[in-house]
C-alpha atoms as a PDB file:
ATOM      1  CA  UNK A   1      -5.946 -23.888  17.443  1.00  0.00           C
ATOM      2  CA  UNK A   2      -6.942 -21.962  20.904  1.00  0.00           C
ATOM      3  CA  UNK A   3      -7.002 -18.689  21.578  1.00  0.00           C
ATOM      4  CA  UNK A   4      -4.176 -17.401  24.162  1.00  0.00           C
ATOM      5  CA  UNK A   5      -5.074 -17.200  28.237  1.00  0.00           C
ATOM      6  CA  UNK A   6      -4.484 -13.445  27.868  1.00  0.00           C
ATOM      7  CA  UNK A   7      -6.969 -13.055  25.463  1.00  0.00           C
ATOM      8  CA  UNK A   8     -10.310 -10.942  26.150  1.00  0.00           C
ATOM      9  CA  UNK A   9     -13.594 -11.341  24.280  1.00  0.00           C
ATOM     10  CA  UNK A  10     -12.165 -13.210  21.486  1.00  0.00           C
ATOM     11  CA  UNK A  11     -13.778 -16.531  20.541  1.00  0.00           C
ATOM     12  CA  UNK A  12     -11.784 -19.183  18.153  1.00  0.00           C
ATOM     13  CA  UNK A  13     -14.515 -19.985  15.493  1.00  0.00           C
ATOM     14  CA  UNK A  14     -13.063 -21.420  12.316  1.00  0.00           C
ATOM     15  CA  UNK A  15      -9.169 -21.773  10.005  1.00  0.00           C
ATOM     16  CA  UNK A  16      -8.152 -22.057   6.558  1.00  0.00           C
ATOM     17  CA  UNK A  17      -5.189 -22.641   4.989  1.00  0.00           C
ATOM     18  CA  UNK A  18      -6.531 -20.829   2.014  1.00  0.00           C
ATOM     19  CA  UNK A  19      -6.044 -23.361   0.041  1.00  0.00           C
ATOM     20  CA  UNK A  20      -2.030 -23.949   0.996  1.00  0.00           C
ATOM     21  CA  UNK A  21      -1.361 -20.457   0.421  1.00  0.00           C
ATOM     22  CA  UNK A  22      -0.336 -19.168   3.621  1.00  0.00           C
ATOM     23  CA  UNK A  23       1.289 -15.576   3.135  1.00  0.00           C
ATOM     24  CA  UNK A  24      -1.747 -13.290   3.002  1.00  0.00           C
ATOM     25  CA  UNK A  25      -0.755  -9.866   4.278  1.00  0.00           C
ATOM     26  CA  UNK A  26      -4.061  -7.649   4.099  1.00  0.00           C
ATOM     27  CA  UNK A  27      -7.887  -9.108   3.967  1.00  0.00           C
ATOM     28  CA  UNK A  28     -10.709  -7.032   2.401  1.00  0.00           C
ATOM     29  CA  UNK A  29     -14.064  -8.472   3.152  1.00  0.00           C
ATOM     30  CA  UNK A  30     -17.159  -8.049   0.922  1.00  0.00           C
ATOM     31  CA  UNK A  31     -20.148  -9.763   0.019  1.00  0.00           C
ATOM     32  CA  UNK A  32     -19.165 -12.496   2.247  1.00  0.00           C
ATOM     33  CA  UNK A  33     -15.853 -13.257   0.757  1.00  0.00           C
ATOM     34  CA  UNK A  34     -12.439 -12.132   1.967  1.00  0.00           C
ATOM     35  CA  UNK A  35      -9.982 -10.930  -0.814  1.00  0.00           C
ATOM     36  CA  UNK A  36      -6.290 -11.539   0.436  1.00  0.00           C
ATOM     37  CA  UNK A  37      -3.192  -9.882  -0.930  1.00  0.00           C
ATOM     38  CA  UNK A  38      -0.208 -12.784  -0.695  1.00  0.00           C
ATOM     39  CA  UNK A  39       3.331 -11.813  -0.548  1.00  0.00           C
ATOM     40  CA  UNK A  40       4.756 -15.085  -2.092  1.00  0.00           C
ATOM     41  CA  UNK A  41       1.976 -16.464  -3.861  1.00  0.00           C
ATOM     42  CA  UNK A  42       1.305 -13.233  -6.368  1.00  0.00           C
ATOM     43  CA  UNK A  43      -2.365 -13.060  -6.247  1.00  0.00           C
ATOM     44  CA  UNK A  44      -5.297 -12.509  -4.680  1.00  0.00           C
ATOM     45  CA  UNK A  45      -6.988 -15.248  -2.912  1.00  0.00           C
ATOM     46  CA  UNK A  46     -10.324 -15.607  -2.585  1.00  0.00           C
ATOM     47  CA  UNK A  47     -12.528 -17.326   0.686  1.00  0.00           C
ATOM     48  CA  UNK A  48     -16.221 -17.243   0.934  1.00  0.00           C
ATOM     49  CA  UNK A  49     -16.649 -16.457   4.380  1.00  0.00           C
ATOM     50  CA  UNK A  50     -20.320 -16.704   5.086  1.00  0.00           C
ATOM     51  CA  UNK A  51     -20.143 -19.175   7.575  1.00  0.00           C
ATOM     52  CA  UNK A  52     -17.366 -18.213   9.547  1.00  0.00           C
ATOM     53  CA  UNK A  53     -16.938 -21.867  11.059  1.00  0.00           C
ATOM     54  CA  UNK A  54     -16.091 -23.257   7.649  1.00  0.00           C
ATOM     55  CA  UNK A  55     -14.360 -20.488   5.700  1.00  0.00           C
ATOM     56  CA  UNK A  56     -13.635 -22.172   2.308  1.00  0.00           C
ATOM     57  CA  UNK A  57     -11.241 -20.963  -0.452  1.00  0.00           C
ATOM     58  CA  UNK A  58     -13.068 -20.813  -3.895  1.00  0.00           C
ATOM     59  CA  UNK A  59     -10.624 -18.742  -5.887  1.00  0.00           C
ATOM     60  CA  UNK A  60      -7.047 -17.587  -6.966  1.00  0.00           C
ATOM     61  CA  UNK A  61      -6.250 -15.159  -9.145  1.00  0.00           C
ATOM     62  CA  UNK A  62      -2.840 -14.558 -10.413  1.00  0.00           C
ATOM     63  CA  UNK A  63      -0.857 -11.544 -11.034  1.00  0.00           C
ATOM     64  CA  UNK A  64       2.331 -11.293 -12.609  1.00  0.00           C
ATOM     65  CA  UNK A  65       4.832 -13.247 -11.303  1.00  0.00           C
ATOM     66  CA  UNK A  66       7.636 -10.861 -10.459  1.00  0.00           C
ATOM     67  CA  UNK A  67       5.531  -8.530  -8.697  1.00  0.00           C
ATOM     68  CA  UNK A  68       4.110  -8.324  -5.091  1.00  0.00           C
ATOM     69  CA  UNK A  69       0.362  -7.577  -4.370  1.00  0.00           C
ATOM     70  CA  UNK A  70      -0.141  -7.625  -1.011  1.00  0.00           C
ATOM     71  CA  UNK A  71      -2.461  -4.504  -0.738  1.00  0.00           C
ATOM     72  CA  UNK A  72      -6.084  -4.664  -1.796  1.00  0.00           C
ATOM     73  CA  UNK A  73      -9.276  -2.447  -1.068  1.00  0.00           C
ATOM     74  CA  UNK A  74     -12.808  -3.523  -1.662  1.00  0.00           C
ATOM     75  CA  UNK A  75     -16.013  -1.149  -1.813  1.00  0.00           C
ATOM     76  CA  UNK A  76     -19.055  -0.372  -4.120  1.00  0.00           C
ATOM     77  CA  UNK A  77     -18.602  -3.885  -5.840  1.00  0.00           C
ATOM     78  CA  UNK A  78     -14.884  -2.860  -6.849  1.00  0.00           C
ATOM     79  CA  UNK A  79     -11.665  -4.310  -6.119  1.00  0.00           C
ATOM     80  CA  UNK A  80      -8.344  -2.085  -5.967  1.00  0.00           C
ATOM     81  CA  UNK A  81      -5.342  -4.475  -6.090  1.00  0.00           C
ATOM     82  CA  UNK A  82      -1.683  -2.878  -6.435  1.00  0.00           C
ATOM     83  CA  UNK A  83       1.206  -4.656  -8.131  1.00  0.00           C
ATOM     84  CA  UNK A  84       4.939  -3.685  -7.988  1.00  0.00           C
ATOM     85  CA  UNK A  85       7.968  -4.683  -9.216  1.00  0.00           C
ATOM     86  CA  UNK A  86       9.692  -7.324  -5.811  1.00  0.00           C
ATOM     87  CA  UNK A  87      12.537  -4.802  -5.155  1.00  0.00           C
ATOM     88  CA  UNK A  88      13.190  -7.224  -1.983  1.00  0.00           C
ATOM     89  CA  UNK A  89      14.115  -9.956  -4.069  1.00  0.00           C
ATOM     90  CA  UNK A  90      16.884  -7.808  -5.765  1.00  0.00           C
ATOM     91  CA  UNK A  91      18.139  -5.663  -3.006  1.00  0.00           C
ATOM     92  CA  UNK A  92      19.571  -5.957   0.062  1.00  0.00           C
ATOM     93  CA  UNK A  93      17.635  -5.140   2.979  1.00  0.00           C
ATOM     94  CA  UNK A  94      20.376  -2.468   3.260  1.00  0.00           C
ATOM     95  CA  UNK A  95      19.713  -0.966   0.244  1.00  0.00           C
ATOM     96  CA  UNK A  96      15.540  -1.089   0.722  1.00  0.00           C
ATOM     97  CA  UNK A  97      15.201   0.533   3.711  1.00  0.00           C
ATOM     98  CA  UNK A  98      18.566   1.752   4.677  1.00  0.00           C
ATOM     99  CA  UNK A  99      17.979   4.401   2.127  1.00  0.00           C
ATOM    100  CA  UNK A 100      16.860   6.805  -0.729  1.00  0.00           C
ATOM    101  CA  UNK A 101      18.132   6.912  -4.403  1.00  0.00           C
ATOM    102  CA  UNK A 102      16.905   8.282  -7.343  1.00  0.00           C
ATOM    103  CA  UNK A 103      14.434   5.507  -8.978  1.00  0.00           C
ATOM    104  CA  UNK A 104      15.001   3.891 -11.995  1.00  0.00           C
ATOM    105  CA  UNK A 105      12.928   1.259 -13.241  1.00  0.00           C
ATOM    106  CA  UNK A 106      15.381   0.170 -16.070  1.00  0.00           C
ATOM    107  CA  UNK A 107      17.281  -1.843 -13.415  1.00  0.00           C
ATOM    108  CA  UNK A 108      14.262  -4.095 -13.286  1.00  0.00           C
ATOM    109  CA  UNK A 109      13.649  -4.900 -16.890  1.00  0.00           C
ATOM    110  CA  UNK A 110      10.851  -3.855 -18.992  1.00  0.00           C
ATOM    111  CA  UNK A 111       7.411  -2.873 -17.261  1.00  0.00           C
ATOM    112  CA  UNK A 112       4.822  -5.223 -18.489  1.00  0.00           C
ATOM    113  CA  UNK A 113       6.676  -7.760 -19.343  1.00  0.00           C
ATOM    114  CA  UNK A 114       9.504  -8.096 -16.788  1.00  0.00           C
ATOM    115  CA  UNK A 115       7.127  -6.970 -14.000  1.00  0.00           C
ATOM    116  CA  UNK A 116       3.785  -5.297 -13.691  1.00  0.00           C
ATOM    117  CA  UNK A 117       3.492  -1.388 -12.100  1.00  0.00           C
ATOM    118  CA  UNK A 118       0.552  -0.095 -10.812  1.00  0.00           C
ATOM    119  CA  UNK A 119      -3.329  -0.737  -9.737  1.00  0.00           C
ATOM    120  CA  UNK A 120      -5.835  -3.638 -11.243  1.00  0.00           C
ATOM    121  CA  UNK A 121      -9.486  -2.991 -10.849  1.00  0.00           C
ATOM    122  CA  UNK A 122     -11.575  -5.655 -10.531  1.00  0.00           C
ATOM    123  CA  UNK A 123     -15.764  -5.955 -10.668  1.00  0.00           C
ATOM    124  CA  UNK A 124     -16.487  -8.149  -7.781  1.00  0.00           C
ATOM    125  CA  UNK A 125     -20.494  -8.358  -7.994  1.00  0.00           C
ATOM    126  CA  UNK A 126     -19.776 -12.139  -8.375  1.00  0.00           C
ATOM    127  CA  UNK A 127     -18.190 -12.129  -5.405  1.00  0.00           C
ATOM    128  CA  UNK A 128     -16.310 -15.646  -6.104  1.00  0.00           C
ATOM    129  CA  UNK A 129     -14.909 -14.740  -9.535  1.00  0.00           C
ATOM    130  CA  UNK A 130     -12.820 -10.955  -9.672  1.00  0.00           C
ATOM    131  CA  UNK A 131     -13.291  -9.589 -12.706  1.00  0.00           C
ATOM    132  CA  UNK A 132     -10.724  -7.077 -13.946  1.00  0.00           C
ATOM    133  CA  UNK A 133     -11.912  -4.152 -15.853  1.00  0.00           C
ATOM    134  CA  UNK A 134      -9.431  -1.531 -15.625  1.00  0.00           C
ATOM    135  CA  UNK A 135      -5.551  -1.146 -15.230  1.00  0.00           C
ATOM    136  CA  UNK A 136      -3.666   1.869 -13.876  1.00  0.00           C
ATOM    137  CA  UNK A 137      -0.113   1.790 -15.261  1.00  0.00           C
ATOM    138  CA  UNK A 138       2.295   4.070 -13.647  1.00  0.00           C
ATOM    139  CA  UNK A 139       5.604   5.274 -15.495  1.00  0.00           C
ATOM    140  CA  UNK A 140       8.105   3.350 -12.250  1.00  0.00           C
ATOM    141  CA  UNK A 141       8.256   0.398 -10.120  1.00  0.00           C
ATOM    142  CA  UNK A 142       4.667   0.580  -8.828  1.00  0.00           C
ATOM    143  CA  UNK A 143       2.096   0.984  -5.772  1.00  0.00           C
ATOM    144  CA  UNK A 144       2.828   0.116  -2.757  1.00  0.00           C
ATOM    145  CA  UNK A 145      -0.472   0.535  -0.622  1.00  0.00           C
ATOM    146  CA  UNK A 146      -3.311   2.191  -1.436  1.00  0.00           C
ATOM    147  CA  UNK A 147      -6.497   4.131   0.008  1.00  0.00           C
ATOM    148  CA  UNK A 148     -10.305   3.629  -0.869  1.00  0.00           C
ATOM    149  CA  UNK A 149     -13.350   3.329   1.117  1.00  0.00           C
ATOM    150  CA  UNK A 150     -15.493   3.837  -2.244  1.00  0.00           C
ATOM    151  CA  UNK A 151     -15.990   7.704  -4.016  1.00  0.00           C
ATOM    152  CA  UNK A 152     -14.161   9.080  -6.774  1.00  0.00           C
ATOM    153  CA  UNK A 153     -10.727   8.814  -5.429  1.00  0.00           C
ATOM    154  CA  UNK A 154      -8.387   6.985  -4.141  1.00  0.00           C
ATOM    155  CA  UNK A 155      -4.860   7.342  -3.066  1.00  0.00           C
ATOM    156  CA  UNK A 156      -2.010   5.346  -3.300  1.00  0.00           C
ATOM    157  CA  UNK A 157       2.372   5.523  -2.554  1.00  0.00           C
ATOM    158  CA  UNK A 158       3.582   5.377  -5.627  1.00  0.00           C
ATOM    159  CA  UNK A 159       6.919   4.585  -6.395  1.00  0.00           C
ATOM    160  CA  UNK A 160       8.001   6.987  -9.682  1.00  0.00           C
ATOM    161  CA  UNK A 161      11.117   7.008 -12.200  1.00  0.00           C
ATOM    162  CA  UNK A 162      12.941  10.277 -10.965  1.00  0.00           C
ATOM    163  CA  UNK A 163      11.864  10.326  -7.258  1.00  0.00           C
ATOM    164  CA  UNK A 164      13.735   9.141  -4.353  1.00  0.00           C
ATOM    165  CA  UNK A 165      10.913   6.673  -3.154  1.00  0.00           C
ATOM    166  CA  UNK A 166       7.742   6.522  -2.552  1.00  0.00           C
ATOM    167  CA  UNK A 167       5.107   9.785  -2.956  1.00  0.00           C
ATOM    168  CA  UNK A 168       1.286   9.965  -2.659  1.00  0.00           C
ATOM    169  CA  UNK A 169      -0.624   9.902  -5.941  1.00  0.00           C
ATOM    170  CA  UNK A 170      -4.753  11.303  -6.114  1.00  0.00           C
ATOM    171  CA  UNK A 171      -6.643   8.268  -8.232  1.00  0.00           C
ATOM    172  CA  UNK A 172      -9.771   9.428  -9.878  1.00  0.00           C
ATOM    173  CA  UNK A 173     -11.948   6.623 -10.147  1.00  0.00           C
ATOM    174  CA  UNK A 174     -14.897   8.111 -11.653  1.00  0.00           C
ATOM    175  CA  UNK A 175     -14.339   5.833 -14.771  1.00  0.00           C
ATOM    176  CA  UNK A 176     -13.316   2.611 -13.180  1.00  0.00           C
ATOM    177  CA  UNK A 177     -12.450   0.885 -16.649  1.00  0.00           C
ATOM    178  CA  UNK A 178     -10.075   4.037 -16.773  1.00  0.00           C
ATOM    179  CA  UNK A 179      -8.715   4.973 -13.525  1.00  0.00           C
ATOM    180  CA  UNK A 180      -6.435   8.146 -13.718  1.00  0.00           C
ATOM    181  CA  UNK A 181      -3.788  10.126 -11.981  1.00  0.00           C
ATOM    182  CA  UNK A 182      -5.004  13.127 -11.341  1.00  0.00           C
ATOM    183  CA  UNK A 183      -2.542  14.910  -8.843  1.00  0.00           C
ATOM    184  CA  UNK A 184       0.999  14.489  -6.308  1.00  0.00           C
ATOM    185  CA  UNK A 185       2.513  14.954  -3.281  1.00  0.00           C
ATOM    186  CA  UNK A 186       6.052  14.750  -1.901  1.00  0.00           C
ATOM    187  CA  UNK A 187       8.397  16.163   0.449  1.00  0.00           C
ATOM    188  CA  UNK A 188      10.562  18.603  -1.356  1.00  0.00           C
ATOM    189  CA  UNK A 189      13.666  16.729  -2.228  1.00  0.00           C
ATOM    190  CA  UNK A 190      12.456  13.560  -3.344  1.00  0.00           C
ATOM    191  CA  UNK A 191      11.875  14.791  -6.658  1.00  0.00           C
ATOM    192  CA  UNK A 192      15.739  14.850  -7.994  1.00  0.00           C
ATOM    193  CA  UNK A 193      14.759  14.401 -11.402  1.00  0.00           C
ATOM    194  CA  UNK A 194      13.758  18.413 -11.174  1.00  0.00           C
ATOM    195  CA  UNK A 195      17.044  18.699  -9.700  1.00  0.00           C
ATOM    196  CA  UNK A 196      15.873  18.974  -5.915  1.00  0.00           C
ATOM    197  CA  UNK A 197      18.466  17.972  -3.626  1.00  0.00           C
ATOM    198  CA  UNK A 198      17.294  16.283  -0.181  1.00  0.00           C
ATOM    199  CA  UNK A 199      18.277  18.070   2.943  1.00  0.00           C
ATOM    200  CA  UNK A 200      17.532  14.873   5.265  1.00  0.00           C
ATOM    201  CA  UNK A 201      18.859  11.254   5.398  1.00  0.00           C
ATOM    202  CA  UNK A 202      17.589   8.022   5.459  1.00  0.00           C
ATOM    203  CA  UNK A 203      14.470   6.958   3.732  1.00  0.00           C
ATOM    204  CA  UNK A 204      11.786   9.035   3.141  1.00  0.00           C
ATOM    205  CA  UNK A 205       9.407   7.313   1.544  1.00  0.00           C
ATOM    206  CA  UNK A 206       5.394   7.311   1.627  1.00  0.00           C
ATOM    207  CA  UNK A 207       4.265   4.112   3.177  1.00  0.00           C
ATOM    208  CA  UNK A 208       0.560   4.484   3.764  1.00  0.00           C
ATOM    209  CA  UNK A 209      -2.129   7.324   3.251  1.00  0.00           C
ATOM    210  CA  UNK A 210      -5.281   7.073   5.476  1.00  0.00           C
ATOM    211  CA  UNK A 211      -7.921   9.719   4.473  1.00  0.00           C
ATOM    212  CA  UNK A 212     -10.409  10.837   6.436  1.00  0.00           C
ATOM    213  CA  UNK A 213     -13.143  13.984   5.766  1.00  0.00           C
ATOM    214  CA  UNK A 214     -10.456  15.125   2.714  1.00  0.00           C
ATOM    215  CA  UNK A 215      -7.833  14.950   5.253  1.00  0.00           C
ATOM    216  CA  UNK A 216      -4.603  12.282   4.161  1.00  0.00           C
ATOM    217  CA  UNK A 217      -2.694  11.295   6.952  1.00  0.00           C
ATOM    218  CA  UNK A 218       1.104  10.077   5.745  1.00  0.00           C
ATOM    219  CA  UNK A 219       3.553   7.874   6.947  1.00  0.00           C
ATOM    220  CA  UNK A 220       6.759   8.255   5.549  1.00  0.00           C
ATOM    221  CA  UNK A 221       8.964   6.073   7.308  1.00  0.00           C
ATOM    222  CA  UNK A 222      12.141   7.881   8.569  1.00  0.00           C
ATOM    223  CA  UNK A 223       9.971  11.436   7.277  1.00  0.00           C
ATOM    224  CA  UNK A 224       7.824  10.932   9.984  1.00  0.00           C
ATOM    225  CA  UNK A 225       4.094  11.963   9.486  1.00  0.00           C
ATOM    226  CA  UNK A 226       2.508  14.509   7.221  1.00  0.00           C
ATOM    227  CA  UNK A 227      -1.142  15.853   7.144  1.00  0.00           C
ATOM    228  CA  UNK A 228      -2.487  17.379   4.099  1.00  0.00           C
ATOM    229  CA  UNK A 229      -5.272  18.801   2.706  1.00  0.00           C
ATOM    230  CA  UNK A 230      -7.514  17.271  -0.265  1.00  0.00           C
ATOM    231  CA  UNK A 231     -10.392  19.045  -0.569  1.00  0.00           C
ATOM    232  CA  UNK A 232      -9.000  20.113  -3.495  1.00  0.00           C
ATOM    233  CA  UNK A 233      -8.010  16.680  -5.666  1.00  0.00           C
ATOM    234  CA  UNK A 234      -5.292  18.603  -7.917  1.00  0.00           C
ATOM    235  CA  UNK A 235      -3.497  20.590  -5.341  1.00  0.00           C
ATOM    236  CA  UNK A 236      -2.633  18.122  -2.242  1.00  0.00           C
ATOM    237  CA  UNK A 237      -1.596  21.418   0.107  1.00  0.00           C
ATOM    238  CA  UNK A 238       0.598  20.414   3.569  1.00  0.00           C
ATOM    239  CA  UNK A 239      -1.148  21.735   6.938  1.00  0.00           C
ATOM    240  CA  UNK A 240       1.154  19.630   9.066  1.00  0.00           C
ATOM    241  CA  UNK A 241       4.884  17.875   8.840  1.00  0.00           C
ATOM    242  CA  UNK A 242       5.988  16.051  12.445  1.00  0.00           C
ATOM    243  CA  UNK A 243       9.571  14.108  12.048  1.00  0.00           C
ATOM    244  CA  UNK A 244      11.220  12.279  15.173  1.00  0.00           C
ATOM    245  CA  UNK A 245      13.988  10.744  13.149  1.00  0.00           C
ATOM    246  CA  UNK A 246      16.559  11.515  14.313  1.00  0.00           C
ATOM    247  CA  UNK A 247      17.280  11.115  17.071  1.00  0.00           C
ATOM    248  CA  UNK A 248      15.420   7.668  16.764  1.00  0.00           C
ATOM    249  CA  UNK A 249      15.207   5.048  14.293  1.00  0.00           C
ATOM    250  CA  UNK A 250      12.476   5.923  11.617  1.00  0.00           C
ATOM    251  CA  UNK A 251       9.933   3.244  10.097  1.00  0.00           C
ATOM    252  CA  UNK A 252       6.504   5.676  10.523  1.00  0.00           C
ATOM    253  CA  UNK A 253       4.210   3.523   9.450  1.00  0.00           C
ATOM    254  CA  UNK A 254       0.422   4.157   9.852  1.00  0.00           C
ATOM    255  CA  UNK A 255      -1.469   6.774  11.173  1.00  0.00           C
ATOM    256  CA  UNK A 256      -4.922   6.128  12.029  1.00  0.00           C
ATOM    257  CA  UNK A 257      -7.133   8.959  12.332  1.00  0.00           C
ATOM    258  CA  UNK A 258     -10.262   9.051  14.994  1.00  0.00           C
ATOM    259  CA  UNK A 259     -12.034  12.117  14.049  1.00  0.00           C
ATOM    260  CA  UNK A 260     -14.831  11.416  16.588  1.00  0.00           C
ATOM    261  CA  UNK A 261     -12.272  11.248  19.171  1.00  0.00           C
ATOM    262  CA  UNK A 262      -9.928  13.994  18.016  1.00  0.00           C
ATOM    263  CA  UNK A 263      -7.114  11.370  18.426  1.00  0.00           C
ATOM    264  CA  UNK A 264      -4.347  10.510  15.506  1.00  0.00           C
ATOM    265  CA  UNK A 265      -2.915   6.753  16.329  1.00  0.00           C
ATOM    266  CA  UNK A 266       0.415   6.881  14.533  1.00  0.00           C
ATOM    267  CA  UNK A 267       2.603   3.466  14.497  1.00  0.00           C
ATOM    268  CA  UNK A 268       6.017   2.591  13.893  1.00  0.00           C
ATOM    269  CA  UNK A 269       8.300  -0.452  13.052  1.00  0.00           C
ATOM    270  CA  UNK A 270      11.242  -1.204  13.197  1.00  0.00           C
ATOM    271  CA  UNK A 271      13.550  -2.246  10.098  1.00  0.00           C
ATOM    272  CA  UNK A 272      17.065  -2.048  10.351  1.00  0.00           C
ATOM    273  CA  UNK A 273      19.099  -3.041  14.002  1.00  0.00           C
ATOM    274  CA  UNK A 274      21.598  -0.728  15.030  1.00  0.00           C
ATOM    275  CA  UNK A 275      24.238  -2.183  13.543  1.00  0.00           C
ATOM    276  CA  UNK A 276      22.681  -2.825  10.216  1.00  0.00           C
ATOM    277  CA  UNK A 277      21.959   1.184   9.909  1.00  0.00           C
ATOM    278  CA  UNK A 278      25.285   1.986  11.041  1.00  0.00           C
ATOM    279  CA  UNK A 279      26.817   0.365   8.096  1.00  0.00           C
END
């Protein structure tokens, strides 16, 4: 492998295959060893990375088989790992992003058996060899991505029976063994189960929380980006709500925060071609 011409202070050092499994989506990397959420494989794979010209894989770990867990976070000897039930093997890409229904998990079979919902917790002080000590079972489909850079809390999209889509949930790790939901966030509408009707269309739908000094940064696909509050862990409270769907395509994304900078980075994709959202 070589790095491209157009490439700038990059230098090709080592390759794995990772043991065969090649669909790793996000790497966390501690104590020398990079965690990988797969997309296919359903696990996490493990590499010990200390010598970066020979990274070797020394460990899979399997989650349930029905679920994806692509989306991992790693700090303070703890790994966060998110399952949720593969609505993309079910649905159409239509029906996934095109849009938002009311969620109902029953379509899906029976959580814990069918599929898994919600957020392992590993011990990772031997580094090669997760551990899990804690599950966070959520009453849906699952996580989807989730937030932790070590602290009490961590936050996560969370895909609820009741809501339209996804929503930001507050995680209070103070008992990892026991991780708990402690508070939530969503754009008025979503909730239809407490008869809230949405005023928008498309899909609004919490992709990705980045928090930064107790300030959560959303991306909410065609809802654009929201900024909120947490100081206060039980009562998320909106300072900020930015939409430019329409008159473009949505697919908000990420929003990276640079404080020292006093610079938001927010990134879109696309989903759906013209036609496709037409329909």
């Amino acid at each position: 492998m070589t790095v491209p011409e157009g490439a700038r202070n990059i230098d090709f050092v080592g390759h794995t295959d990772q043991g065969g499994r090649g669909d790793g989506v996000q790497v966390m990397v501690s104590r020398g060893h990079a965690y990988v959420g797969t997309r296919v494989s359903r696990g996490i794979m493990v590499t010990d990375v200390r010598d970066p010209r020979n990274p070797r894989p020394v460990n899979f770990v399997p989650t349930h088989p029905n679920s994806v867990c692509m989306h991992l976070q790693a700090a303070e000897d703890l790994l966060l790992h998110i399952q949720e039930a593969d609505q993309r093997a079910l649905l159409s890409a239509q029906e996934y992003y095109g849009g938002s229904n009311k969620v109902d998990s029953s379509r899906f079979g029976k959580r814990g058996e069918d599929y898994a919902a919600g957020m392992g917790v590993y011990d990772i002080k031997d580094p090669a060899n997760p551990r899990q000590i804690g599950f966070l079972e959520v009453e849906g489909l699952g996580l989807h991505r989730i937030w932790w850079v070590g602290g009490r809390y961590a936050y996560a999209s969370a895909l609820l029976d009741g809501f339209t889509d996804h929503i930001l949930i507050v995680i209070d790790m103070a008992d990892p063994t026991r991780p708990r939901e402690v508070s939530r966030w969503w754009i008025p509408g979503q909730n239809v189960a407490a008869g809230e009707e949405p005023t928008w269309h498309g899909r609004y739908a919490l992709h990705h929380a980045i928090v930064v000094d107790d300030f959560g940064y959303g991306s909410w696909r065609d809802g654009g980006l929201t900024i909120l509050d947490l100081k206060d862990k039980s009562a998320p409270k909106l300072l900020a709500h930015r939409t430019w769907c329409p008159p473009f395509g949505g697919g908000t994304h990420n929003a990276v925060p640079l404080h020292d900078r006093n610079l938001l980075v927010v990134a879109d994709e696309a989903t759906l071609n013209i036609d496709e959202q037409q329909m």
